[in-house]
PDB file of N, CA and C in Angstrom:
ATOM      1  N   UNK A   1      -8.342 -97.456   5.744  1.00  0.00           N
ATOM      2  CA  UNK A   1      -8.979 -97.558   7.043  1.00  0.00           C
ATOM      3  C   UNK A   1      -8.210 -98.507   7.966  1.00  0.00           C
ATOM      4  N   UNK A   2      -7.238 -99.331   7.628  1.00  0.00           N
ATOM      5  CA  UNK A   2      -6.963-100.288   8.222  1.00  0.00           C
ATOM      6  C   UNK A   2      -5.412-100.145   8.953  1.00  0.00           C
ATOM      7  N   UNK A   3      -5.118 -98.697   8.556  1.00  0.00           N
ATOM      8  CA  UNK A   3      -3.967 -98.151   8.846  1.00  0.00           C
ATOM      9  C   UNK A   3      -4.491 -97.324   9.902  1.00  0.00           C
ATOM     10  N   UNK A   4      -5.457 -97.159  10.229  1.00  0.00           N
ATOM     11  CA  UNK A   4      -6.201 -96.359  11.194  1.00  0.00           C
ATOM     12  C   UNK A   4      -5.459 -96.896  12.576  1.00  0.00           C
ATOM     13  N   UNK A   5      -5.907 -98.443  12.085  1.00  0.00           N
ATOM     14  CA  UNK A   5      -5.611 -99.412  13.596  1.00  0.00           C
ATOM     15  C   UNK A   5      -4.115 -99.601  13.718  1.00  0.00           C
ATOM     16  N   UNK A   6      -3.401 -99.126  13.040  1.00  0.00           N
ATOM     17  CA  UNK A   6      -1.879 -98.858  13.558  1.00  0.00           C
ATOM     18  C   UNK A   6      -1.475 -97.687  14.166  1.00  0.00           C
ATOM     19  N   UNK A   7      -2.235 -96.662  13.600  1.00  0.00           N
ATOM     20  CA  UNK A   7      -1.665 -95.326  13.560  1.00  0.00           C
ATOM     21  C   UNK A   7      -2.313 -94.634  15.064  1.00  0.00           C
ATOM     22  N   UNK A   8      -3.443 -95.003  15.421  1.00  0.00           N
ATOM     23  CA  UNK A   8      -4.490 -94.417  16.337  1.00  0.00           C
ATOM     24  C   UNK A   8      -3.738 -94.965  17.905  1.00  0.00           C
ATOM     25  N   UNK A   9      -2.705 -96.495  18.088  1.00  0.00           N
ATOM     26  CA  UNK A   9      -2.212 -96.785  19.080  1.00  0.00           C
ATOM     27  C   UNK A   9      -1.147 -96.509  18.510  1.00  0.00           C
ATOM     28  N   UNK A  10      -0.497 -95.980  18.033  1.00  0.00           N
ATOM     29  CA  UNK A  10       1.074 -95.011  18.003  1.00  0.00           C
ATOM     30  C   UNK A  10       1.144 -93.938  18.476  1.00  0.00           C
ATOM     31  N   UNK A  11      -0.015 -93.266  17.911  1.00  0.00           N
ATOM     32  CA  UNK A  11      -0.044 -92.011  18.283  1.00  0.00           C
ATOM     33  C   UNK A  11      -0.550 -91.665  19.733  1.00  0.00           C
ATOM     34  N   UNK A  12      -1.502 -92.752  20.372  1.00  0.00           N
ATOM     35  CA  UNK A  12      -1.407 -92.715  21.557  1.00  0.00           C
ATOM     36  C   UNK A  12      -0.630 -93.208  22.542  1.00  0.00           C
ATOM     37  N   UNK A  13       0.251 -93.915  22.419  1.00  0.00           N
ATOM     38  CA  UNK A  13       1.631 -94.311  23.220  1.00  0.00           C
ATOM     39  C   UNK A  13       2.912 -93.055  23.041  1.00  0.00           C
ATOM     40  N   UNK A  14       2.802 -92.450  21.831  1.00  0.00           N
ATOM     41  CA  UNK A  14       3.942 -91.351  21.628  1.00  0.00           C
ATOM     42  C   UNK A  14       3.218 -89.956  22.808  1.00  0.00           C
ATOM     43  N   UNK A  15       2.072 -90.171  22.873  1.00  0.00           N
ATOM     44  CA  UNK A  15       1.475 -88.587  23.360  1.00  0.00           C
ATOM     45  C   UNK A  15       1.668 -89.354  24.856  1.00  0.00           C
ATOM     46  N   UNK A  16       1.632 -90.572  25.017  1.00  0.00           N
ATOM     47  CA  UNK A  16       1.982 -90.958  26.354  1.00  0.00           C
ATOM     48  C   UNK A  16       3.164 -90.898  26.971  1.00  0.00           C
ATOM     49  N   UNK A  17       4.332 -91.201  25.937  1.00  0.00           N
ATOM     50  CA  UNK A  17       5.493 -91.178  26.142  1.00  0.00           C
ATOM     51  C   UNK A  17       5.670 -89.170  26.584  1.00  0.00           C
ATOM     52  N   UNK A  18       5.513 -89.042  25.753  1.00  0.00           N
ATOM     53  CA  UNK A  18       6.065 -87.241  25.938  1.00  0.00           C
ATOM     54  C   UNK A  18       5.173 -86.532  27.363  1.00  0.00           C
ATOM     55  N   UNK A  19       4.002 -87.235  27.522  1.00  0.00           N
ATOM     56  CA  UNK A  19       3.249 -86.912  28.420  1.00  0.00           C
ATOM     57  C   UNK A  19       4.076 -86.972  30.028  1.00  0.00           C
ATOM     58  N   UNK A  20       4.438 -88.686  29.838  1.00  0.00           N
ATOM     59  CA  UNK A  20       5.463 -89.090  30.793  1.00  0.00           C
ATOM     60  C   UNK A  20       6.990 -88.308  31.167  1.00  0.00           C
ATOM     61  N   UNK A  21       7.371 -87.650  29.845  1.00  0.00           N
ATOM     62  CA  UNK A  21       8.466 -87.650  29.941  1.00  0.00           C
ATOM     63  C   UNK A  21       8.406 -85.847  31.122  1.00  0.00           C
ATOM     64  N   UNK A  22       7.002 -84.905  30.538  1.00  0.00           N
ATOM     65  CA  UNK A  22       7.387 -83.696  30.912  1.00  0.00           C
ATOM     66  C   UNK A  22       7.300 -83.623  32.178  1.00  0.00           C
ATOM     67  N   UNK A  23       6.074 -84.895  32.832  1.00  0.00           N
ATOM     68  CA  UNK A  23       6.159 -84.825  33.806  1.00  0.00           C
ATOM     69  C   UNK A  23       7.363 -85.555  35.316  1.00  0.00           C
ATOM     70  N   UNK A  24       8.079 -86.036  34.196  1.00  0.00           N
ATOM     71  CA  UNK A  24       9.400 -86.578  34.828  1.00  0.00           C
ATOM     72  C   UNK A  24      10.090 -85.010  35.332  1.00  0.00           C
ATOM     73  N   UNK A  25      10.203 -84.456  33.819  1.00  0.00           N
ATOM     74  CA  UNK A  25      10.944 -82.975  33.874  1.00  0.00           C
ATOM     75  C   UNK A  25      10.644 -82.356  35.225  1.00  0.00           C
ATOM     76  N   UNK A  26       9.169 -82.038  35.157  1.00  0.00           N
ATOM     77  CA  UNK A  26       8.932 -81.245  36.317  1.00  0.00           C
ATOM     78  C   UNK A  26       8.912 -81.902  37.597  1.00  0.00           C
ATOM     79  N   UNK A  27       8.711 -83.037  37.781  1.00  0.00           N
ATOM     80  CA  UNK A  27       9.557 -83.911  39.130  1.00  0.00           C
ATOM     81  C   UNK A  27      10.908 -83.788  39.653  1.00  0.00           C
ATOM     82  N   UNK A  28      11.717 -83.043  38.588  1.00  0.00           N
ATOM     83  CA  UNK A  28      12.975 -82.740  38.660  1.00  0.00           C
ATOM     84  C   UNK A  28      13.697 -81.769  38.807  1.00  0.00           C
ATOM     85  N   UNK A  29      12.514 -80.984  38.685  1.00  0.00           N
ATOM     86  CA  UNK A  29      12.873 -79.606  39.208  1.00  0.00           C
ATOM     87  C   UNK A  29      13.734 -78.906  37.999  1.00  0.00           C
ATOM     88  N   UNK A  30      13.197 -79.255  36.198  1.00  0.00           N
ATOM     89  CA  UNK A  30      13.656 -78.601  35.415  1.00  0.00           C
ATOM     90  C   UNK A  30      13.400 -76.956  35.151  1.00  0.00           C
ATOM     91  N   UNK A  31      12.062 -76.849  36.084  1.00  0.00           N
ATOM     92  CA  UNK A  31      11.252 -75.665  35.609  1.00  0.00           C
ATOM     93  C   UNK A  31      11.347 -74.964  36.551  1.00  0.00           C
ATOM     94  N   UNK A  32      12.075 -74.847  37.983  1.00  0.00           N
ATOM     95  CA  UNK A  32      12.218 -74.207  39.194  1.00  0.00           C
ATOM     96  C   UNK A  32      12.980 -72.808  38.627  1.00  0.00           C
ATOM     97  N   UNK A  33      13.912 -72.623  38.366  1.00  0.00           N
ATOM     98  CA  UNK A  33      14.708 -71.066  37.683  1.00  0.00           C
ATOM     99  C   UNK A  33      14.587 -71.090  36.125  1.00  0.00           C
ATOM    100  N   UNK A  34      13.557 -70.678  35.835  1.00  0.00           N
ATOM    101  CA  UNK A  34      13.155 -70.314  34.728  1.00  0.00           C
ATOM    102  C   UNK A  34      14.110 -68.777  34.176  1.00  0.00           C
ATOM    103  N   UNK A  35      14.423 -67.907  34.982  1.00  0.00           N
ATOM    104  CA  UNK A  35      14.919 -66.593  35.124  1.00  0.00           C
ATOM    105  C   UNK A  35      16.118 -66.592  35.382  1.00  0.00           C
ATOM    106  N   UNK A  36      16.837 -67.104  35.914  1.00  0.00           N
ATOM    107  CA  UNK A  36      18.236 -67.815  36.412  1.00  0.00           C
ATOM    108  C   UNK A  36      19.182 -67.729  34.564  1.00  0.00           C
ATOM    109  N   UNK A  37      18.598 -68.106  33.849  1.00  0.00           N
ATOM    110  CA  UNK A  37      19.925 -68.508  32.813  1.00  0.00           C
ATOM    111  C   UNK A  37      19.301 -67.174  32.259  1.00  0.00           C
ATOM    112  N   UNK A  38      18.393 -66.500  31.753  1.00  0.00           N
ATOM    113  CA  UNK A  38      18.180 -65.018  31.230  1.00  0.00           C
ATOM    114  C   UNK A  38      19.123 -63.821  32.471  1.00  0.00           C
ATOM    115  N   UNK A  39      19.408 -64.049  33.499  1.00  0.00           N
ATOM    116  CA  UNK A  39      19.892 -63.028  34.232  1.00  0.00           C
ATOM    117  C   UNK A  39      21.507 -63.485  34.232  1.00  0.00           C
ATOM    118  N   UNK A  40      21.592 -64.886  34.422  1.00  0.00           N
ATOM    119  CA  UNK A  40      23.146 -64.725  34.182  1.00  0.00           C
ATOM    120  C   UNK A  40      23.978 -64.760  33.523  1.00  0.00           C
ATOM    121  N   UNK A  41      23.272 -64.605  32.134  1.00  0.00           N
ATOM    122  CA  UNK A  41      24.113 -63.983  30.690  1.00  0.00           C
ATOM    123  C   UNK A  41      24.566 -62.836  30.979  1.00  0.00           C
ATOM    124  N   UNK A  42      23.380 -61.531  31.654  1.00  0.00           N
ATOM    125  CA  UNK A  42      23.917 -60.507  31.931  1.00  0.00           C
ATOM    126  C   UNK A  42      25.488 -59.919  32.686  1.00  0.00           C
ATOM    127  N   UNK A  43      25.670 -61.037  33.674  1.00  0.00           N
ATOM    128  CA  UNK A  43      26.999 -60.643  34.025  1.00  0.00           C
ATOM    129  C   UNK A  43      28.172 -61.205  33.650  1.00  0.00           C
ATOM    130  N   UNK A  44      29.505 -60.814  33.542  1.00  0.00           N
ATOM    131  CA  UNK A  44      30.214 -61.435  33.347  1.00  0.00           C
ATOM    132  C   UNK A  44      31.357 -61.668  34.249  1.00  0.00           C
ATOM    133  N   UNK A  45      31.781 -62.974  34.408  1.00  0.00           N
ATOM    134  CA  UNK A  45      32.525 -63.129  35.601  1.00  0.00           C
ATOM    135  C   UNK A  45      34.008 -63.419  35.302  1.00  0.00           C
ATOM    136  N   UNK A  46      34.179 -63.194  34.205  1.00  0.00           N
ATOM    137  CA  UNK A  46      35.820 -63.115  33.735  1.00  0.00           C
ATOM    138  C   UNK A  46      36.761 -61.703  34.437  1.00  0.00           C
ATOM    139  N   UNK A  47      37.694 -62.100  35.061  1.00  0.00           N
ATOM    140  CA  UNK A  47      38.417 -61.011  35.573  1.00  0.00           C
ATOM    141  C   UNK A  47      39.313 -60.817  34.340  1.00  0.00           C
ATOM    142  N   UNK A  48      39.350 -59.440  33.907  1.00  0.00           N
ATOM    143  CA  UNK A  48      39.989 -58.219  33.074  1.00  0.00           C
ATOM    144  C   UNK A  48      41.134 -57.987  33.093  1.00  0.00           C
ATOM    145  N   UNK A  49      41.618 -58.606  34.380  1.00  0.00           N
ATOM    146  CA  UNK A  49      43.644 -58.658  34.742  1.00  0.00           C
ATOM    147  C   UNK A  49      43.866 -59.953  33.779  1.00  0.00           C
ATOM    148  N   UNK A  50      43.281 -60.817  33.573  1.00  0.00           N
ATOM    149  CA  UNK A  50      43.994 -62.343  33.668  1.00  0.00           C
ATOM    150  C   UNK A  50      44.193 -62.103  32.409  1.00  0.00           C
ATOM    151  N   UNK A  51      45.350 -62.504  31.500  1.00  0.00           N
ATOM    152  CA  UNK A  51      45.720 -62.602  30.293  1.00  0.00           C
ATOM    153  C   UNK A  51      44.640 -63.800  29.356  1.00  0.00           C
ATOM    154  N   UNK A  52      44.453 -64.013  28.303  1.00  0.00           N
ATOM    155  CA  UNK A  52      43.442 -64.888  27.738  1.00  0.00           C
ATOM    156  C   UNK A  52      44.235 -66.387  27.700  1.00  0.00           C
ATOM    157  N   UNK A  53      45.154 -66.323  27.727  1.00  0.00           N
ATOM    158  CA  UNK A  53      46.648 -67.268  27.099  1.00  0.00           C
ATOM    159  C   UNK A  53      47.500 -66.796  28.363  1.00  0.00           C
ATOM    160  N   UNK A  54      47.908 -67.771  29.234  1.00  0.00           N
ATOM    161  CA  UNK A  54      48.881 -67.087  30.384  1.00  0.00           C
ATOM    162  C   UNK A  54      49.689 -68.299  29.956  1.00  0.00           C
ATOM    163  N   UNK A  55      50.054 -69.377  29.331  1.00  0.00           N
ATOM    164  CA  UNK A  55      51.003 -69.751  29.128  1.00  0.00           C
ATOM    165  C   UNK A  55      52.313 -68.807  28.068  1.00  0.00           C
ATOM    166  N   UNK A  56      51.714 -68.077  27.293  1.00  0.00           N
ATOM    167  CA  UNK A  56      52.336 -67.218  26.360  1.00  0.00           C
ATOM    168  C   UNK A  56      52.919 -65.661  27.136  1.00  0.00           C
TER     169      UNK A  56
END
């Protein structure tokens, strides 16, 4: 029981910490293009002329 009183303010400073942290994230505009990195896998922007190795 006495581990209670360690564990009960850890666990509420860690859920504070992460609490803090997501809402830093979204202050930051981590979550604005959600769709952005799924669509621009699709293209590829390597030009097909350029040798891979142009020193060789």
């Amino acid at each position: 029981m006495n581990s209670l009183l360690y564990l009960v303010p850890i666990a509420l400073f860690m859920g504070a910490v992460g609490l803090a942290a997501f809402l830093w994230s979204l202050d930051n505009g981590q979550y604005d293009d959600l769709e952005g990195a799924a669509e621009r896998i699709l293209f590829d922007d390597d030009d097909e002329d350029e040798p891979l190795m142009p020193g060789r």
